[in-house]
C-alpha atoms as a PDB file:
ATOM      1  CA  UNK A   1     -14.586   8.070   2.785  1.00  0.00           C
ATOM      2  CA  UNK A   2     -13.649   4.354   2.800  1.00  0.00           C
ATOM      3  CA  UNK A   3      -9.887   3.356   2.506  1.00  0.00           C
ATOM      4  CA  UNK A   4      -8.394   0.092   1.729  1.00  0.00           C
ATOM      5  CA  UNK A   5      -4.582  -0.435   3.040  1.00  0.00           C
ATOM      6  CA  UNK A   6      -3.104  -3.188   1.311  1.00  0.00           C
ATOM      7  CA  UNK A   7      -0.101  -4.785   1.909  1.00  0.00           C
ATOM      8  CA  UNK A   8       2.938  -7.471   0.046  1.00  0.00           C
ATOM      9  CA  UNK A   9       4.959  -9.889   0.740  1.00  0.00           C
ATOM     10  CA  UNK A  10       6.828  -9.768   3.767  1.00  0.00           C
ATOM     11  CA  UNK A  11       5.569  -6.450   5.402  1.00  0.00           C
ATOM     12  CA  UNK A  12       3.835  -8.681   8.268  1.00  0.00           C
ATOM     13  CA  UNK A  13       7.666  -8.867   9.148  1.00  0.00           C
ATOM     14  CA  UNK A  14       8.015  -5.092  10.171  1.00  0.00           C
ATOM     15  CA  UNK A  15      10.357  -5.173  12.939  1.00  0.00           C
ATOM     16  CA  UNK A  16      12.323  -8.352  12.271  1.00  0.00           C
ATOM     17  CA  UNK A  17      12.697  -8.286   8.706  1.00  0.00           C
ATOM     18  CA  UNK A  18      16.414  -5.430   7.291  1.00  0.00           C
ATOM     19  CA  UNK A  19      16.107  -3.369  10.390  1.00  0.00           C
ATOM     20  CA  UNK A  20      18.219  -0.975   8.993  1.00  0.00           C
ATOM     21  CA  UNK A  21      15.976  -0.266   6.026  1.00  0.00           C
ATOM     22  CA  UNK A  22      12.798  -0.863   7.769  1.00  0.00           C
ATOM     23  CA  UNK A  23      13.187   0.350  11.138  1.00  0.00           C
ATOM     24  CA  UNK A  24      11.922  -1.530  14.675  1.00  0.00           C
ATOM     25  CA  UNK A  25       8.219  -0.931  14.646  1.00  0.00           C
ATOM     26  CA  UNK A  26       5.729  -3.851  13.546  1.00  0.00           C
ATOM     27  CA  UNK A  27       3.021  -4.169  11.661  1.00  0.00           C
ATOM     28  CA  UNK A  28       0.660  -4.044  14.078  1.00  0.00           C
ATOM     29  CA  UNK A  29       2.298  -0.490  14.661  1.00  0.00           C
ATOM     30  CA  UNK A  30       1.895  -0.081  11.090  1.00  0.00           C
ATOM     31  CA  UNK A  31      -1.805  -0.825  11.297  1.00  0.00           C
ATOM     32  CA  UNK A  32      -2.562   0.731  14.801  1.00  0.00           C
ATOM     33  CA  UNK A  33      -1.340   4.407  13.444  1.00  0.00           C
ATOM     34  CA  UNK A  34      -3.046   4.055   9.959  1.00  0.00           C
ATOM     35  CA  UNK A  35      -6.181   2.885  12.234  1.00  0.00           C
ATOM     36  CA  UNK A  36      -5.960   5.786  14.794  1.00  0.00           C
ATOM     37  CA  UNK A  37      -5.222   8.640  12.122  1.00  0.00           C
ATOM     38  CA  UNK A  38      -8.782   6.998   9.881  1.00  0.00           C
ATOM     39  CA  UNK A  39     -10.920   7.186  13.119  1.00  0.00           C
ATOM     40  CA  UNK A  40      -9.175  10.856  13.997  1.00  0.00           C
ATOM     41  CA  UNK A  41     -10.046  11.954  10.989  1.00  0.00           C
ATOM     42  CA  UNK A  42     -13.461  10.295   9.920  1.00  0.00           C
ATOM     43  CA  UNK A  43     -12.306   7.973   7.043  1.00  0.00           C
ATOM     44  CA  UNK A  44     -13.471   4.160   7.539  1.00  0.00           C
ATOM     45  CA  UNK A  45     -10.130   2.016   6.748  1.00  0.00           C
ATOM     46  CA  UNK A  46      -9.061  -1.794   5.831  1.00  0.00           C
ATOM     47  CA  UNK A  47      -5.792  -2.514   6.272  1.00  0.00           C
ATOM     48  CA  UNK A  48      -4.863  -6.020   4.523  1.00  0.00           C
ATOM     49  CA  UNK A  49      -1.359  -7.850   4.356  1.00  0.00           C
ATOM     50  CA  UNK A  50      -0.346 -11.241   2.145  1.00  0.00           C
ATOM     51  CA  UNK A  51       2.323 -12.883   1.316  1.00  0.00           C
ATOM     52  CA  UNK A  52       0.216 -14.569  -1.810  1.00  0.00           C
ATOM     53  CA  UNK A  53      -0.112 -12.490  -5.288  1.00  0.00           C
ATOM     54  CA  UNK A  54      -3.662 -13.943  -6.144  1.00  0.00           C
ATOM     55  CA  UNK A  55      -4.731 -12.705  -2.165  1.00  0.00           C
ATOM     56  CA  UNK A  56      -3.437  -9.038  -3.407  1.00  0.00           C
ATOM     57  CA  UNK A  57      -5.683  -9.704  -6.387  1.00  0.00           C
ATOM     58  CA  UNK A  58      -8.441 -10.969  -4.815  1.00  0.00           C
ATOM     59  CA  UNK A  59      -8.251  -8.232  -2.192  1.00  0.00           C
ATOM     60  CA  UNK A  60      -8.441  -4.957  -5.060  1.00  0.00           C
ATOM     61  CA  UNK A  61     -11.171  -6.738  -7.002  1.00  0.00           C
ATOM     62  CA  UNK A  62     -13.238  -6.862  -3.983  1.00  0.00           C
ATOM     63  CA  UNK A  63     -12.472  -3.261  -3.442  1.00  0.00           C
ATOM     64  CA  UNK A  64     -15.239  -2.174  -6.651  1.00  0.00           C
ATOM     65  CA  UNK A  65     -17.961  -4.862  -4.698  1.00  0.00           C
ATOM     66  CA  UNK A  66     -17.631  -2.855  -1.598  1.00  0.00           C
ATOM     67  CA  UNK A  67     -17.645   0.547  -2.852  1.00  0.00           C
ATOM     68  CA  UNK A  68     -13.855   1.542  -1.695  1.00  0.00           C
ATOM     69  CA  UNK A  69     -13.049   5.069  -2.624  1.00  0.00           C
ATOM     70  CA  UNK A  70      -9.503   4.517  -2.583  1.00  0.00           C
ATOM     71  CA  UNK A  71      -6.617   2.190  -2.439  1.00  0.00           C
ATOM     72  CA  UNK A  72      -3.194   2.663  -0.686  1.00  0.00           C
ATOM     73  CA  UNK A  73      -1.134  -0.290  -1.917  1.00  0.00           C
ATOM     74  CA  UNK A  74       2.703  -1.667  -0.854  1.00  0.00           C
ATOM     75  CA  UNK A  75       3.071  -4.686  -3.403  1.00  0.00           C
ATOM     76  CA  UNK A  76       6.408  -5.376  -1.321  1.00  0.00           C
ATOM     77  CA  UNK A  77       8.201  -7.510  -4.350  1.00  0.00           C
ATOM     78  CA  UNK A  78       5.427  -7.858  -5.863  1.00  0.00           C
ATOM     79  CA  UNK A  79       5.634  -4.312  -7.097  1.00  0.00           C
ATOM     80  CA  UNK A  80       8.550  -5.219  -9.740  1.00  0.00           C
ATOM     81  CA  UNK A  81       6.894  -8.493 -10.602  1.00  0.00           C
ATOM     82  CA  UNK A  82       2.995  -8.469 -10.551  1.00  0.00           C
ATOM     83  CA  UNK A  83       1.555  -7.386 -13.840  1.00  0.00           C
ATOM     84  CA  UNK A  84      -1.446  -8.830 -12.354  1.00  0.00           C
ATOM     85  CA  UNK A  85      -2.222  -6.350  -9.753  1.00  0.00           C
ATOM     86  CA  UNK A  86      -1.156  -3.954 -12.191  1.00  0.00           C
ATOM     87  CA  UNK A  87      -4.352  -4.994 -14.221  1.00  0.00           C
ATOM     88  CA  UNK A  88      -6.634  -5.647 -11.125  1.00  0.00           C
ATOM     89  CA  UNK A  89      -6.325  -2.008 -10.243  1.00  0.00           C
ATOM     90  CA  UNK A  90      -7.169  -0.871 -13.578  1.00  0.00           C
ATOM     91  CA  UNK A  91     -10.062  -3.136 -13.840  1.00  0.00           C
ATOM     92  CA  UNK A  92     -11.556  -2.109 -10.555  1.00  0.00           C
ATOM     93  CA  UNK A  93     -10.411   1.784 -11.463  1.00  0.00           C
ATOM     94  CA  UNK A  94     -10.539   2.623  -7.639  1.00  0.00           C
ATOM     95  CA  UNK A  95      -7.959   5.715  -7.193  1.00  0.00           C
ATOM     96  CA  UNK A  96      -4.663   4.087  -5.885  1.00  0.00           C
ATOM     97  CA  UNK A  97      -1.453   5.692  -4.489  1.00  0.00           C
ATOM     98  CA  UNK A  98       1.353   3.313  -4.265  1.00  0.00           C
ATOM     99  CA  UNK A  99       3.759   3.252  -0.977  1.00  0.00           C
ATOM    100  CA  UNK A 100       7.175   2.121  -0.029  1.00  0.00           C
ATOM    101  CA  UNK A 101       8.755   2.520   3.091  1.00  0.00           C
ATOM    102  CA  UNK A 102      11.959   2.459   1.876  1.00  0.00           C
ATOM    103  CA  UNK A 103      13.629   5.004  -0.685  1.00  0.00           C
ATOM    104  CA  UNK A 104      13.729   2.068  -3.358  1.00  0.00           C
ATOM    105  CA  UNK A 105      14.593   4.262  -6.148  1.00  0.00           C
ATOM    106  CA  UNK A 106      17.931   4.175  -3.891  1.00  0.00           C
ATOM    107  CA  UNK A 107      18.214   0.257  -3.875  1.00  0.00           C
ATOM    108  CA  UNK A 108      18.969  -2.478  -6.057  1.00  0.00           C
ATOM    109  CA  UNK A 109      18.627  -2.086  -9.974  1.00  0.00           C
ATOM    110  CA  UNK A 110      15.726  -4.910  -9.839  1.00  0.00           C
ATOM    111  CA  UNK A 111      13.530  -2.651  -7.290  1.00  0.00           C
ATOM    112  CA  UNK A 112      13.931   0.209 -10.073  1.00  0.00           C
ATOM    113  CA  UNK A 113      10.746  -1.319 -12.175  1.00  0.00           C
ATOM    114  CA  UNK A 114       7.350  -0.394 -10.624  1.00  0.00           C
ATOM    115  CA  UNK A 115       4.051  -2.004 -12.341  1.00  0.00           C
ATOM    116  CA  UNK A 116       1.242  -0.503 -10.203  1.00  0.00           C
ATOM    117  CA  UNK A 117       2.916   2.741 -10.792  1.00  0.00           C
ATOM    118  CA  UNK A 118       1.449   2.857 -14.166  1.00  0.00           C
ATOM    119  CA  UNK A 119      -1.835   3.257 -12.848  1.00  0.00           C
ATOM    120  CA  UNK A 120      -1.860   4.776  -9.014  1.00  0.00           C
ATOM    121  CA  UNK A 121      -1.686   8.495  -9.227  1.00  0.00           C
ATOM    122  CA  UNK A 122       1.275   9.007  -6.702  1.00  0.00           C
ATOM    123  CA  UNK A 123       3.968   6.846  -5.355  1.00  0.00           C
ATOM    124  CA  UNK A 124       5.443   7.792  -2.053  1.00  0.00           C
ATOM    125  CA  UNK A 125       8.567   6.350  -0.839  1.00  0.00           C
ATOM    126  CA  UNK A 126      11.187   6.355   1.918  1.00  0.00           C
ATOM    127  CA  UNK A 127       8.637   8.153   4.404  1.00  0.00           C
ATOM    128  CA  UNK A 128       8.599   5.185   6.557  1.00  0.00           C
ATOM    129  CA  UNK A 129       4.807   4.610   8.148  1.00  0.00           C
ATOM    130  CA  UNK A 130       4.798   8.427   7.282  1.00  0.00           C
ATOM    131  CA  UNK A 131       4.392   7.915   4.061  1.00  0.00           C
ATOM    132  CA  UNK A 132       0.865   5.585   4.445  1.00  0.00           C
ATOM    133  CA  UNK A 133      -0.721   8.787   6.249  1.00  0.00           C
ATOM    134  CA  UNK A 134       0.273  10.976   3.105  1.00  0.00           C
ATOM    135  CA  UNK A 135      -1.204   8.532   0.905  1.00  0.00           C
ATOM    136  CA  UNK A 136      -4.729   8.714   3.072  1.00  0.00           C
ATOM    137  CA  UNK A 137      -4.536  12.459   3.133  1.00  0.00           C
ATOM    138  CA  UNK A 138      -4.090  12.498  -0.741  1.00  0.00           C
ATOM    139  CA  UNK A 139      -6.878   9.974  -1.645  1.00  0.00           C
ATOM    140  CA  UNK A 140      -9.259  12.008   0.864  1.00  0.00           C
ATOM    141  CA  UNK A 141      -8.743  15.240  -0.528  1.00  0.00           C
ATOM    142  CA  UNK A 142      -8.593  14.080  -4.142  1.00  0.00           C
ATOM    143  CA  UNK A 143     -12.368  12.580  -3.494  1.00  0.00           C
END
């Protein structure tokens, strides 16, 4: 199984960036557990981060070329923005689950909108990390 961990805007500020809804831990924490739990478990893994919408885009459309098997995607604010990655994943139609660390149904009225949620198959939120490990366990037994 081959995974590709994408991440938005902002998440390379894990640690520093709203404490408080994000927690301490980095995102080189963030990529060292998804990393450990892949190899644990047999599943090859990407992990990607950027801070630029046509990267994101870039990054899911080379997903079909390299024969990913799944997606786990955190569009950060791009999530309530981008119908482009909305229509990247469905062009590429590479099974998706969308994360958020944070409970964002719980936050601002703006966060309530989720594009890539009309396509991915689950959304997890307000796991923390936790909830990038339930995305990988999903997309591997779903295949």
């Amino acid at each position: 199984m081959k995974i590709l961990v994408i991440n938005g805007p902002n998440l390379n500020m894990l640690g520093i960036r709203e404490p408080g809804i994000y927690g301490y831990s980095t995102y080189n924490d963030l990529v060292n557990m998804i990393s450990d739990f892949c190899e644990r478990n047999g599943i090859e893994v990407k992990c990607l981060q950027s801070n630029h919408e046509g990267d994101l885009v870039d990054y899911i459309q080379q997903a079909y070329f390299d024969k990913v098997d799944g997606i786990v995607i955190n569009p950060g604010a791009y999530t309530h923005t981008s119908v482009a990655l909305l229509d990247a994943l469905k062009a590429v139609s590479v099974p998706a689950v969308e994360v958020h660390i944070s409970q964002v149904s719980e936050r601002e009225d703006f966060r309530q909108k989720s594009y890539v949620s009309l396509y991915c198959s689950r959304t997890i939120m307000g796991k923390g990390f936790d909830g990038y490990i339930e995305a990988i366990r999903f997309l591997n037994t779903k295949m």
